[in-house]
Protein backbone atom coordinates (compact mmCIF):
# COMPACT_ATOMS: atom_id res chain seq x y z
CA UNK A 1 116.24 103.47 84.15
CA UNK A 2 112.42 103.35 83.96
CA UNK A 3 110.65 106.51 85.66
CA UNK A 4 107.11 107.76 85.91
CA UNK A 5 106.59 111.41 84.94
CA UNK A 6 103.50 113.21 86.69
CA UNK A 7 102.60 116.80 85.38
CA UNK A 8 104.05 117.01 81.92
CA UNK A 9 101.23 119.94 80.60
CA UNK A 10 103.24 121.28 77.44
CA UNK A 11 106.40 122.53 76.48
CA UNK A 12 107.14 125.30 78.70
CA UNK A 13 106.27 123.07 81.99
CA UNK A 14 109.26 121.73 84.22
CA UNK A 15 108.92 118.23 83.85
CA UNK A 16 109.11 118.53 80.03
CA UNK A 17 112.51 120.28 80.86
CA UNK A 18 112.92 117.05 83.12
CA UNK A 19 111.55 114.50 80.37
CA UNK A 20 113.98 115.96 77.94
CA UNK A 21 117.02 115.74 80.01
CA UNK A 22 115.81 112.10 81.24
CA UNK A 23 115.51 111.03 77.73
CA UNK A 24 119.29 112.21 76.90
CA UNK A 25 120.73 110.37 80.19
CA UNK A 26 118.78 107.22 78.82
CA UNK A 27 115.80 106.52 80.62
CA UNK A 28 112.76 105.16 79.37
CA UNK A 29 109.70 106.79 80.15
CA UNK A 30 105.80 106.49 80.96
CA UNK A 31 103.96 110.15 80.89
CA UNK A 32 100.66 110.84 82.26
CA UNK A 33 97.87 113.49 81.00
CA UNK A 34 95.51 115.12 82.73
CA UNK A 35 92.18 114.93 80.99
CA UNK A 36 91.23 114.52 77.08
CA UNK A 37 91.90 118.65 76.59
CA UNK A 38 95.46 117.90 77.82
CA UNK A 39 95.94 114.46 75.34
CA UNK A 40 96.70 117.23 72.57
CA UNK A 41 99.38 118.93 74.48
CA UNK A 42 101.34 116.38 75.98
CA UNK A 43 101.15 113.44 73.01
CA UNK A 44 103.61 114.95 70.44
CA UNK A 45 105.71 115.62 73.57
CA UNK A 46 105.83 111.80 74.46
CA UNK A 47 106.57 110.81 71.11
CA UNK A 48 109.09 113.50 70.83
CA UNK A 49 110.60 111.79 74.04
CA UNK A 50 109.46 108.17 72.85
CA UNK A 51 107.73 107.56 76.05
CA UNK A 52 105.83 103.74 75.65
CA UNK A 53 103.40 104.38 78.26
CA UNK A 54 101.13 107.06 77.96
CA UNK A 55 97.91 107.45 79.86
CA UNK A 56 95.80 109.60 81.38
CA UNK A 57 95.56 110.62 85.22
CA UNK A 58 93.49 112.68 86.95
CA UNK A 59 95.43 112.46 90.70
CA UNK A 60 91.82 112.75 92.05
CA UNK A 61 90.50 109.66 90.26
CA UNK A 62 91.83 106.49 92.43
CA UNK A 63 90.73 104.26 89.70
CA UNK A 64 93.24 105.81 87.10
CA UNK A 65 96.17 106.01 89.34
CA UNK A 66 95.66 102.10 90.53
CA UNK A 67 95.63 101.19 86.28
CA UNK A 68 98.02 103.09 85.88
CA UNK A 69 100.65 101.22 88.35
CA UNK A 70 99.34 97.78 86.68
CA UNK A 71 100.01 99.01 83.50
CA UNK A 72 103.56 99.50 84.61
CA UNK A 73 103.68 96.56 86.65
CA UNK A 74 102.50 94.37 83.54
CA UNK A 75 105.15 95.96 81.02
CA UNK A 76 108.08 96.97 83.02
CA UNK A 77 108.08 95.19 85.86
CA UNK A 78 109.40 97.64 88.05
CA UNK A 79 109.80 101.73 88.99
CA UNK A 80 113.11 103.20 89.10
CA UNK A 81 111.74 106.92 89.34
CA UNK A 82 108.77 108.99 89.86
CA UNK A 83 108.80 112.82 88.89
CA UNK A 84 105.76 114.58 90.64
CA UNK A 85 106.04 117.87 89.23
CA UNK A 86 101.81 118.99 89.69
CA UNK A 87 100.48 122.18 91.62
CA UNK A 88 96.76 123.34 92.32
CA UNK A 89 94.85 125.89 93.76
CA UNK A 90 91.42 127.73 92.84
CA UNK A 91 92.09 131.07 91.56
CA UNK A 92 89.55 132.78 94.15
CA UNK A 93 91.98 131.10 96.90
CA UNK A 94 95.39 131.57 95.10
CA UNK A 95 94.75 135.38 94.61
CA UNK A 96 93.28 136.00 97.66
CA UNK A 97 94.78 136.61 100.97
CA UNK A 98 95.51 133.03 102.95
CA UNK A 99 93.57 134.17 105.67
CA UNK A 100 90.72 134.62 103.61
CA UNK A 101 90.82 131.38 101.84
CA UNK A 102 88.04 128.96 101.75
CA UNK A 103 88.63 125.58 103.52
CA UNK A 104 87.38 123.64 100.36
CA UNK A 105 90.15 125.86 97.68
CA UNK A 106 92.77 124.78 100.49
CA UNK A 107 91.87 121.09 101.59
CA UNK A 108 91.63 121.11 97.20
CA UNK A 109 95.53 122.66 96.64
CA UNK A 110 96.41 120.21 99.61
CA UNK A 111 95.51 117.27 98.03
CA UNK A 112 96.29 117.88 94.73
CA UNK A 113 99.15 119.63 94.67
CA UNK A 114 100.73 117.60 98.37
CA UNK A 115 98.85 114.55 99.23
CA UNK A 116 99.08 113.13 95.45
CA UNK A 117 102.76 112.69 96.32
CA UNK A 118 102.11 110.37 99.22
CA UNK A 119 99.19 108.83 97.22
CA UNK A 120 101.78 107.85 94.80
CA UNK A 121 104.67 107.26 96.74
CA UNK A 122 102.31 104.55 98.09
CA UNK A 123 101.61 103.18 94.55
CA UNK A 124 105.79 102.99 93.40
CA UNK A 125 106.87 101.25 97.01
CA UNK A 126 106.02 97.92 95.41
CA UNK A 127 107.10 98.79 91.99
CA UNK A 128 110.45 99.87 93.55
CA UNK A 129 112.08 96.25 93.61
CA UNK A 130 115.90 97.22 94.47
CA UNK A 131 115.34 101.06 95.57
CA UNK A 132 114.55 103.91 93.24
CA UNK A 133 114.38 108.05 93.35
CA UNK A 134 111.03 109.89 94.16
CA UNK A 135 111.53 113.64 93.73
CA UNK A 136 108.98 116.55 93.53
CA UNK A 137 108.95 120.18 92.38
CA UNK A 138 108.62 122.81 95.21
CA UNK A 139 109.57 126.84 95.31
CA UNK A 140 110.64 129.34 97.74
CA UNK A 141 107.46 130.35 98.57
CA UNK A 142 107.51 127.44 101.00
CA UNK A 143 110.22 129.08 103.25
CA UNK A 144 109.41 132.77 102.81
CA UNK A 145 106.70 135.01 102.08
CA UNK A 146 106.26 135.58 98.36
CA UNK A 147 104.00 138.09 97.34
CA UNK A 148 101.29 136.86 95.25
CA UNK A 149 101.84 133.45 96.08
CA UNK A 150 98.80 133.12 98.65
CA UNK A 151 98.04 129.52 99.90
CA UNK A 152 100.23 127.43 97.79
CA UNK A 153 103.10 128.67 100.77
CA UNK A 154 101.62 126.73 103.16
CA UNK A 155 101.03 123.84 100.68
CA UNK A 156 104.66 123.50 99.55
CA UNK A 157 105.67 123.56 102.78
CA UNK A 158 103.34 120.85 103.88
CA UNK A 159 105.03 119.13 100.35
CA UNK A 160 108.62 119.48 102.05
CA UNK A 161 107.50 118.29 105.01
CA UNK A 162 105.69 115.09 103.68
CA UNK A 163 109.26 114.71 101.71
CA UNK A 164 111.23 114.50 105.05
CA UNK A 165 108.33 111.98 106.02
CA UNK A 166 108.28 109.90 102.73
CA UNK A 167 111.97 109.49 102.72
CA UNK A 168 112.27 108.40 106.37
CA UNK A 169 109.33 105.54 105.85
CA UNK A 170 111.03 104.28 102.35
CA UNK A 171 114.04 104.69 103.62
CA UNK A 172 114.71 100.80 104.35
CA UNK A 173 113.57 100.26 101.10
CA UNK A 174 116.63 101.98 99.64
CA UNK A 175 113.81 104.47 98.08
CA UNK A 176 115.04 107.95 98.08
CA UNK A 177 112.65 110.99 98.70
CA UNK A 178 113.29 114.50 97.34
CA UNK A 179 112.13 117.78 96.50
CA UNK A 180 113.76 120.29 94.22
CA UNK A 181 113.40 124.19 94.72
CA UNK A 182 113.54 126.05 91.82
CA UNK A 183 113.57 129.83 91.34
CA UNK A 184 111.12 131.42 89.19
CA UNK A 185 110.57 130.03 85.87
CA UNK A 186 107.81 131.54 82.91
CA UNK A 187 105.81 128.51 82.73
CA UNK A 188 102.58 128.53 81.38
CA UNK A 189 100.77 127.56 85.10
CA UNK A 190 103.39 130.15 86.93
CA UNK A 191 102.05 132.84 84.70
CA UNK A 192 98.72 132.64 86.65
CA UNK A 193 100.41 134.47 89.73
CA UNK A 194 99.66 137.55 90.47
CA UNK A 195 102.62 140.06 90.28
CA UNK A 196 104.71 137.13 88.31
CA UNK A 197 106.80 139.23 86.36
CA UNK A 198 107.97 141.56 88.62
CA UNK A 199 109.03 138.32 90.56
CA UNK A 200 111.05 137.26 87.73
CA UNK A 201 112.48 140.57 87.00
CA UNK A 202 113.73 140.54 90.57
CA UNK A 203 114.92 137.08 91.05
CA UNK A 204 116.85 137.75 88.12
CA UNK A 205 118.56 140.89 89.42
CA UNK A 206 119.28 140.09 92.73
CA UNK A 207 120.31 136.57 92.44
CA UNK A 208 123.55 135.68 93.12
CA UNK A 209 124.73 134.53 89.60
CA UNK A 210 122.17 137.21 88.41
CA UNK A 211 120.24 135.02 86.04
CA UNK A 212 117.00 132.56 85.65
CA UNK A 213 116.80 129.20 85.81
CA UNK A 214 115.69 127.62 82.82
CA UNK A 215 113.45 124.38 82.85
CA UNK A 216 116.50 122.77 80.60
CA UNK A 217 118.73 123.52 84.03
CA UNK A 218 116.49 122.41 86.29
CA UNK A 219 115.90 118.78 84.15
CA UNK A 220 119.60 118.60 84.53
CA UNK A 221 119.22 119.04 88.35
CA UNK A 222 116.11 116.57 88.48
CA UNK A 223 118.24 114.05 86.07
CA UNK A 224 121.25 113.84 88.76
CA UNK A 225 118.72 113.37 92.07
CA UNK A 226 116.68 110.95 90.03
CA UNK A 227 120.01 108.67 89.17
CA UNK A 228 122.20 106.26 91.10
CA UNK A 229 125.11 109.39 91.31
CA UNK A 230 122.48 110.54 94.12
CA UNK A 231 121.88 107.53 95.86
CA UNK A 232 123.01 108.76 99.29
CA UNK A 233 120.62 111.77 99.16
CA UNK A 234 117.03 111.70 100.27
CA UNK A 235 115.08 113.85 102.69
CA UNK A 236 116.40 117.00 101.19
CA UNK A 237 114.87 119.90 99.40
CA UNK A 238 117.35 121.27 96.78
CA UNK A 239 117.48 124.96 95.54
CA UNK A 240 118.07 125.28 92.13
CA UNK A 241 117.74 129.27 92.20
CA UNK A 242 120.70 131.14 90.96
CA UNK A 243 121.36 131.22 94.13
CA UNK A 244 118.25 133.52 95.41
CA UNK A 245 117.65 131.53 98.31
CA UNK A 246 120.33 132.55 99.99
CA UNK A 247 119.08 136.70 100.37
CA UNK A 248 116.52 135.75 103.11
C-alpha cells in the first residue's frame, strides 16, 4: 500500500499513532508538514517511519497541494490511502460561545479543518487507479454538546456529513470514504481546549471499558479502515471511544 498522511504535527498527534501502525502493516508512506517551524517536528518522525516523500503543505495554499499530487503521481504512480487527520479554529472563536463566533474564525475552521478533505479527496480520485481508502479524524463533539468544544461541533459535523457525501460520489470508483471518532486523547493540539482534562478524567471514568484511547489504538483502528479487510465499508463514522459514545 501507498497512502498520503495529512496532519502528522509531532509525536503525541493521531496520525503519528496512525503512521506508526501503517508502517508495521507495510505501507509506504508520503508525510506532509505544515510550514518550515513544523519541518523540525515532523522530519525525524518520517525517517523514523521511512516515509520517501516528504513535503510541505499548507491546505490553504492550492499551489502546494496540486505539487504535491504530481510529486506522487511522478514517483508512485498511484494513491492507495489518504489519512486527513487536521483541525482548526482561532482561539477567540474556539473558546468562545458558538453563538458569538465571528463568521471569518468559522468560514476559517470550516475550511481548514472540513473543506480540505473534499479539496483533497478531489486531488486522490485520479491517483486512485483500482479504488483506495480515504478516512478522516472526527470526535464526539460532532453528535453532542461538549463543553469547551465551541465551534469545532458544528465543523465535525459538517466533516461527517461531507464523509457520507464523499463516499457516495467515489463510490463507483471503488474509493471508500470514512471518518473515525475517537474519544479523548492528550494530544498536544487537544490540550488547547478549554476544560480538557476534566474531559479526559471523565471519559475515562464513565466509559464503558473505563479507559482512554491511546493514539497507538486508534492507528490500529485507522490501519484496518485504511486496508483491503475494510473494503465493504465507506460512508461510516467509527467510534473508537471505550465505548463513551454510547452514554448519550
Amino acid at each position: 500500500m501507498k497512502g498520503l498522511i495529512i496532519g502528522l504535527a509531532n509525536d503525541q498527534s493521531l496520525a503519528w499513532g496512525c503512521a506508526k501502525a501503517l508502517k508495521a502493516a507495510g505501507a509506504e508512506l508520503a508525510v506532509t508538514y505544515q510550514n518550515d517551524k513544523a519541518q523540525s517536528y515532523v522530519a525525524p518522525l518520517a525517517d523514523a517511519v521511512g516515509a520517501s516523500i516528504v513535503l510541505p503543505l499548507d491546505v490553504r495554499d492550492a499551489g502546494q497541494m496540486t505539487t504535491l499530487f504530481e510529486t506522487i503521481r511522478e514517483r508512485w504512480g498511484r494513491l492507495d490511502f489518504l489519512l486527513h487527520s487536521i483541525a482548526f479554529a482561532p482561539k477567540a472563536d474556539l473558546h468562545g460561545r458558538v453563538a458569538d463566533s465571528s463568521a471569518e474564525g468559522f468560514a476559517t475552521a470550516m475550511d481548514i479543518s472540513c473543506h480540505s478533505l473534499i479539496r483533497l479527496a478531489r486531488h486522490a480520485e485520479p491517483l486512485m487507479t483500482d479504488g483506495g481508502s480515504i478516512l478522516t479524524m472526527s470526535f464526539y463533539g460532532a453528535e453532542k454538546v461538549v463543553p469547551g468544544y465551541g465551534i469545532m461541533g458544528p465543523v465535525k459535523a459538517a466533516l461527517e456529513a461531507s464523509v457520507r457525501y464523499l463516499a457516495a460520489d467515489l463510490g463507483p470508483r471503488r474509493i471508500r470514504v470514512n471518518a473515525l471518532s475517537t474519544g479523548p486523547v492528550k494530544t498536544r493540539a487537544a490540550s488547547g481546549l478549554s476544560h480538557f482534562d476534566d474531559l479526559m478524567e471523565k471519559a475515562a471514568q464513565r466509559a464503558p471499558l473505563h479507559q482512554l484511547v491511546t493514539i497507538e489504538q486508534i492507528g490500529e483502528a485507522a490501519t484496518f479502515l485504511l486496508s483491503d479487510k475494510a473494503r465493504y465499508i465507506s460512508g461510516q463514522t467509527i467510534y473508537v471511544d471505550a465505548g463513551y459514545n454510547t452514554l448519550g
